[in-house]
N, C-alpha and C. Protein backbone atom coordinates (compact mmCIF):
# COMPACT_ATOMS: atom_id res chain seq x y z
N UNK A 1 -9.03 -29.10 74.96
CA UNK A 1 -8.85 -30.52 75.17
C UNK A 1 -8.17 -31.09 73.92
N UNK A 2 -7.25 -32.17 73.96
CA UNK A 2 -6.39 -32.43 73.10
C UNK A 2 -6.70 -33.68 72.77
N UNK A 3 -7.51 -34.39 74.06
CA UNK A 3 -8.10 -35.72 72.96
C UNK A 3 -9.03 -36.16 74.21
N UNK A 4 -10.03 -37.27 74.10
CA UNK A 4 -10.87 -37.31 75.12
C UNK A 4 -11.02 -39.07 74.33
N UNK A 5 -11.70 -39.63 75.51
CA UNK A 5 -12.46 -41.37 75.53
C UNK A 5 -13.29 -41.47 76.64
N UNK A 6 -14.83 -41.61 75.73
CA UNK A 6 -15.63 -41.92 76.83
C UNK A 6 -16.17 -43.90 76.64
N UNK A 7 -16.13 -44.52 77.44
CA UNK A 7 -17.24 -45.86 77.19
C UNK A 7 -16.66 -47.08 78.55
N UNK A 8 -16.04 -47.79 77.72
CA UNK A 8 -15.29 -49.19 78.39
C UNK A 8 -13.98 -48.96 79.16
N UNK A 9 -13.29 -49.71 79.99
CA UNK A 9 -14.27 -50.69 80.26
C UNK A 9 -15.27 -50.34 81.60
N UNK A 10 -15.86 -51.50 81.56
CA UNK A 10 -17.06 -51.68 82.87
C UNK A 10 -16.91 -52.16 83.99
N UNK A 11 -17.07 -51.98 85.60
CA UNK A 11 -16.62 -52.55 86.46
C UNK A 11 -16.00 -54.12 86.46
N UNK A 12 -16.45 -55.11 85.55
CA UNK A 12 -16.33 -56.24 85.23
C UNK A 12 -15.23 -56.53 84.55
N UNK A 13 -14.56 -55.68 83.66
CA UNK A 13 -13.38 -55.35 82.96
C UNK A 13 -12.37 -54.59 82.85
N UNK A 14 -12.52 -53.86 83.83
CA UNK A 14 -11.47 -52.62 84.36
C UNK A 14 -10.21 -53.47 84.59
N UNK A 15 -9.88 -55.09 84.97
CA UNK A 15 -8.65 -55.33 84.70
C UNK A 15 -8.35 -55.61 84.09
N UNK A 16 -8.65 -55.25 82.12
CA UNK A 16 -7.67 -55.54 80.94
C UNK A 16 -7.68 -54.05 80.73
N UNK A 17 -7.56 -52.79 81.90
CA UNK A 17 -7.00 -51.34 81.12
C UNK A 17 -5.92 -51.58 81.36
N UNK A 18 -4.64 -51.29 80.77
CA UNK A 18 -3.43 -51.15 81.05
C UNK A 18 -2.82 -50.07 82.10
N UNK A 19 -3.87 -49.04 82.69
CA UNK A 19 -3.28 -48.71 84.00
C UNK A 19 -4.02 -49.23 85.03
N UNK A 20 -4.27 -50.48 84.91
CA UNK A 20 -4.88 -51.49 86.14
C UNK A 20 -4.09 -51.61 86.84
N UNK A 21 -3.06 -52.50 86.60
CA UNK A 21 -2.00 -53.16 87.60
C UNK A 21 -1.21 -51.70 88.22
N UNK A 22 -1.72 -50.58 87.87
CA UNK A 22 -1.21 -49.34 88.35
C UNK A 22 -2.29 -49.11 89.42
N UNK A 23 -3.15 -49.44 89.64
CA UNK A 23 -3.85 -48.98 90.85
C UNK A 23 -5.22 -48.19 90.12
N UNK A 24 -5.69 -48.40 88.87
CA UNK A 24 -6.75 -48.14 88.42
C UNK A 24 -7.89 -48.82 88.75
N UNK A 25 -8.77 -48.07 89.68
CA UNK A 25 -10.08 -48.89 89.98
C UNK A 25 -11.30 -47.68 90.00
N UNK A 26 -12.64 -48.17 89.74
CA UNK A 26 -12.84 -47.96 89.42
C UNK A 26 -14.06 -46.48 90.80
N UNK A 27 -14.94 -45.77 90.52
CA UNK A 27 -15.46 -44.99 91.51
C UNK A 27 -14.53 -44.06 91.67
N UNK A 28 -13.41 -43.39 91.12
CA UNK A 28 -12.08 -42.20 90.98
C UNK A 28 -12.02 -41.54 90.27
N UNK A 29 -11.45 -40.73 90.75
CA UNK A 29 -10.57 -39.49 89.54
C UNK A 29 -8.92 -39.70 89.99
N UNK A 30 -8.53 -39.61 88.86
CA UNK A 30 -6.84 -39.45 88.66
C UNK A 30 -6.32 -39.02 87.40
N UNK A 31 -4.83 -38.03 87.92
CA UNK A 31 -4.30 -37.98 86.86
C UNK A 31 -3.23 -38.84 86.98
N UNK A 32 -2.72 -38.89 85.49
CA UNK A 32 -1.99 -40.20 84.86
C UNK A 32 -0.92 -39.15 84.61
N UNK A 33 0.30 -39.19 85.25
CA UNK A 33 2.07 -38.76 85.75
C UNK A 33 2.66 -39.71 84.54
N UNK A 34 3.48 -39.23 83.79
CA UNK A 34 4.21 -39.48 82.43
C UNK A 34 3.32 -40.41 81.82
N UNK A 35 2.03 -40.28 81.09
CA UNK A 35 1.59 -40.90 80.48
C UNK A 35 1.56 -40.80 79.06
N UNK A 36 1.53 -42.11 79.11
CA UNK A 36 2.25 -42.89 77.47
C UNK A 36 1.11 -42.18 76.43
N UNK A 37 0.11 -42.27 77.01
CA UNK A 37 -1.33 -41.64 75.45
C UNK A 37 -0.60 -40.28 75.30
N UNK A 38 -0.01 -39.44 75.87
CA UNK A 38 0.08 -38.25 75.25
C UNK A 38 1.09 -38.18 75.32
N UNK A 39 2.85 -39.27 75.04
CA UNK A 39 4.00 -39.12 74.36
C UNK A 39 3.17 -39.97 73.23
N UNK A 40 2.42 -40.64 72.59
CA UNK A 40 2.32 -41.15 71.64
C UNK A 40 1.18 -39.74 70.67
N UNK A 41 0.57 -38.69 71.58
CA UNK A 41 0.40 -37.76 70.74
C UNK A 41 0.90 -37.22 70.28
N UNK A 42 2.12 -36.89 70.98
CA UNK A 42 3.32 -35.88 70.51
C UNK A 42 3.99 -36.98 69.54
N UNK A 43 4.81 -38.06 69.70
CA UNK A 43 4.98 -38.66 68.75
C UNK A 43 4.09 -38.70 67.43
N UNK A 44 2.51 -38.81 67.27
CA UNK A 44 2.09 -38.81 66.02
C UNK A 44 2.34 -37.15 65.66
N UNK A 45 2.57 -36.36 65.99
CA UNK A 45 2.39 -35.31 65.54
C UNK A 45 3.73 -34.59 65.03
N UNK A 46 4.88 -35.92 65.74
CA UNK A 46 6.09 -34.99 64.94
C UNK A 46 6.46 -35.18 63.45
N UNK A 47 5.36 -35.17 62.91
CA UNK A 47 5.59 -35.51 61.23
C UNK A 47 5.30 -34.00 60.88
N UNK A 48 4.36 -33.25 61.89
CA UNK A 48 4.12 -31.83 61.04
C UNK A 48 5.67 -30.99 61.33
N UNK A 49 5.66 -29.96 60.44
CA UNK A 49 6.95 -29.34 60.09
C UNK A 49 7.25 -28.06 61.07
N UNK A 50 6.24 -28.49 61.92
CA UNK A 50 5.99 -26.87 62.86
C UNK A 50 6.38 -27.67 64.60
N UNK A 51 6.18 -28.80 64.49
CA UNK A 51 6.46 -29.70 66.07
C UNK A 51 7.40 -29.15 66.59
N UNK A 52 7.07 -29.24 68.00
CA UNK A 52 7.74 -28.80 68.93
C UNK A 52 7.00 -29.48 70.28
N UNK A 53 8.04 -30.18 70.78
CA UNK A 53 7.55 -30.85 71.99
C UNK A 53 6.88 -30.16 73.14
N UNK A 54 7.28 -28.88 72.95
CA UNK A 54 7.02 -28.11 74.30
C UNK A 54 5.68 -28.00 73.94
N UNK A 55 4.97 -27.84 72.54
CA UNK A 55 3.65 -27.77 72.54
C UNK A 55 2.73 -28.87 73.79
N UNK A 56 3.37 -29.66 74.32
CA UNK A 56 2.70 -30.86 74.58
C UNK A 56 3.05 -30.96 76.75
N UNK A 57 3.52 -29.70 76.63
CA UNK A 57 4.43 -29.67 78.15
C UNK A 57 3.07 -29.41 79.12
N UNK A 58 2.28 -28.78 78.88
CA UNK A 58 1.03 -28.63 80.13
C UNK A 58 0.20 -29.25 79.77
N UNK A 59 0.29 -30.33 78.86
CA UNK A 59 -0.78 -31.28 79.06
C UNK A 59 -0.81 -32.48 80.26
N UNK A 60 -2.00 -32.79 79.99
CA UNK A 60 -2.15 -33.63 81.79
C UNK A 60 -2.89 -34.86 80.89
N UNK A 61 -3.35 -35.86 82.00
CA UNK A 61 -4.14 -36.93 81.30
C UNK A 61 -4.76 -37.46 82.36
N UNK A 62 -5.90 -37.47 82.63
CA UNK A 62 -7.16 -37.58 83.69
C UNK A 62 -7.68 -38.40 83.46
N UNK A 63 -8.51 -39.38 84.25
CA UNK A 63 -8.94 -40.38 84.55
C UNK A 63 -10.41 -40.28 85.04
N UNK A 64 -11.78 -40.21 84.78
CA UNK A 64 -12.75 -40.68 85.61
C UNK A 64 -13.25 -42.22 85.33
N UNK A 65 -13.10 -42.79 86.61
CA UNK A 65 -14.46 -43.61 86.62
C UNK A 65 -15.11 -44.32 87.39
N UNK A 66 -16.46 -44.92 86.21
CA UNK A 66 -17.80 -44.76 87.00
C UNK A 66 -17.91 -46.72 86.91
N UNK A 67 -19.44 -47.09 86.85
CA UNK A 67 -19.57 -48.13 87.28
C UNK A 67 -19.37 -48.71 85.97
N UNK A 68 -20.88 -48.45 85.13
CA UNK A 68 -20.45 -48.61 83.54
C UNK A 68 -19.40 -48.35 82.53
N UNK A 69 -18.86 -47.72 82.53
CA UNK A 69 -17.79 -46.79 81.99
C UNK A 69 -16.42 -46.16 82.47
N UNK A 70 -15.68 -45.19 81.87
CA UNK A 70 -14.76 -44.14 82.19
C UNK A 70 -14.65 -43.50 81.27
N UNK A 71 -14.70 -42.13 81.37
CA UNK A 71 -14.05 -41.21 81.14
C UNK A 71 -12.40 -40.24 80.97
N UNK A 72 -11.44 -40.50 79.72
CA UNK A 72 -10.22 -40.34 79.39
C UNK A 72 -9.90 -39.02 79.38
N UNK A 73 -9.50 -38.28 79.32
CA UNK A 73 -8.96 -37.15 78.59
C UNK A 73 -7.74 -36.41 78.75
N UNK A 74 -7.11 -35.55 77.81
CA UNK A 74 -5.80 -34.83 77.98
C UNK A 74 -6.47 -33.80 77.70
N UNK A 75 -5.65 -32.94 79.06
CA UNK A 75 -5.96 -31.51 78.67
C UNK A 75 -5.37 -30.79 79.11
N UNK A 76 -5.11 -29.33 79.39
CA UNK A 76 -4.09 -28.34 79.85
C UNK A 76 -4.91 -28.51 81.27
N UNK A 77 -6.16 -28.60 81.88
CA UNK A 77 -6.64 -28.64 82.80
C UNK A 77 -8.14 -28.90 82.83
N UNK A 78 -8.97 -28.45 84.26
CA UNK A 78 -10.18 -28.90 84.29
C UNK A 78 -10.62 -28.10 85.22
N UNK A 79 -11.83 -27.77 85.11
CA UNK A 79 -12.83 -26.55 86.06
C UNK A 79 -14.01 -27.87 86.55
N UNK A 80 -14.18 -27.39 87.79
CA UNK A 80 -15.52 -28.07 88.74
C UNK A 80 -16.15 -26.70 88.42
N UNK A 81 -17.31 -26.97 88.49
CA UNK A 81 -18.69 -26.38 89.02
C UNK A 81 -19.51 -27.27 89.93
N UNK A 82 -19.81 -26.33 90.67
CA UNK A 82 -21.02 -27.16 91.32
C UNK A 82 -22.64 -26.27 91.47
N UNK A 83 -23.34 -27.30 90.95
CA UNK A 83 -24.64 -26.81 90.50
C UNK A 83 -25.83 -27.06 91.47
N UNK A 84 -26.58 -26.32 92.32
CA UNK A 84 -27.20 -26.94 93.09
C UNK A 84 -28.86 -26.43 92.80
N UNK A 85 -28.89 -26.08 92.02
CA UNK A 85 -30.33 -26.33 91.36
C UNK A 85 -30.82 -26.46 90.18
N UNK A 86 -30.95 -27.87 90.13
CA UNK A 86 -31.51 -28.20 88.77
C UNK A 86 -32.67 -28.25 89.00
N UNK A 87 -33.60 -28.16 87.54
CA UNK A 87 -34.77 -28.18 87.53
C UNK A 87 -34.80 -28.69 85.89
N UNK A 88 -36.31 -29.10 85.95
CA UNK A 88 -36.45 -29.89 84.26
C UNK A 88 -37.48 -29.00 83.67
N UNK A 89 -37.14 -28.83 82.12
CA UNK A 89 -37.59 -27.58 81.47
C UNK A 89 -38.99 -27.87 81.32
């Protein structure tokens, strides 16, 4: 994972995220198609002497969210599990 955000906003404020007026609401998963957070990673990072954009080519940028919160992240990808027995220790 190349960078992650968990917290705000909250169902009440989900329209000051800037991919609102994009169809960001909230109870989803999505990925985010040419997104700006990770040309501005690659941008901070072309100061090192080793950059190379292609480092930055299978990254993705995902979207959960919930009622309180959302969940951000870039990453090359993402695994489900599904767990069907929990129990408390």
């Amino acid at each position: 994972m190349r960078g992650h955000y968990f917290g705000g906003p909250n169902d009440e404020t989900l329209s000051g995220h800037p991919l609102y007026k994009h169809g960001l609401r909230f109870y989803k998963a999505y990925e985010v198609m040419n997104s700006a957070w990770i040309r501005e990673m690659m941008q901070r990072n072309r100061v090192h002497r080793q950059h190379s954009d292609s480092m930055f080519a299978k990254d993705r940028h995902f979207i959960l969210t919930f009622h309180d919160s959302m969940f951000e992240c870039v990453a090359k990808g993402y695994e489900v599990t599904k767990t069907t027995n929990l129990s408390r220790a």
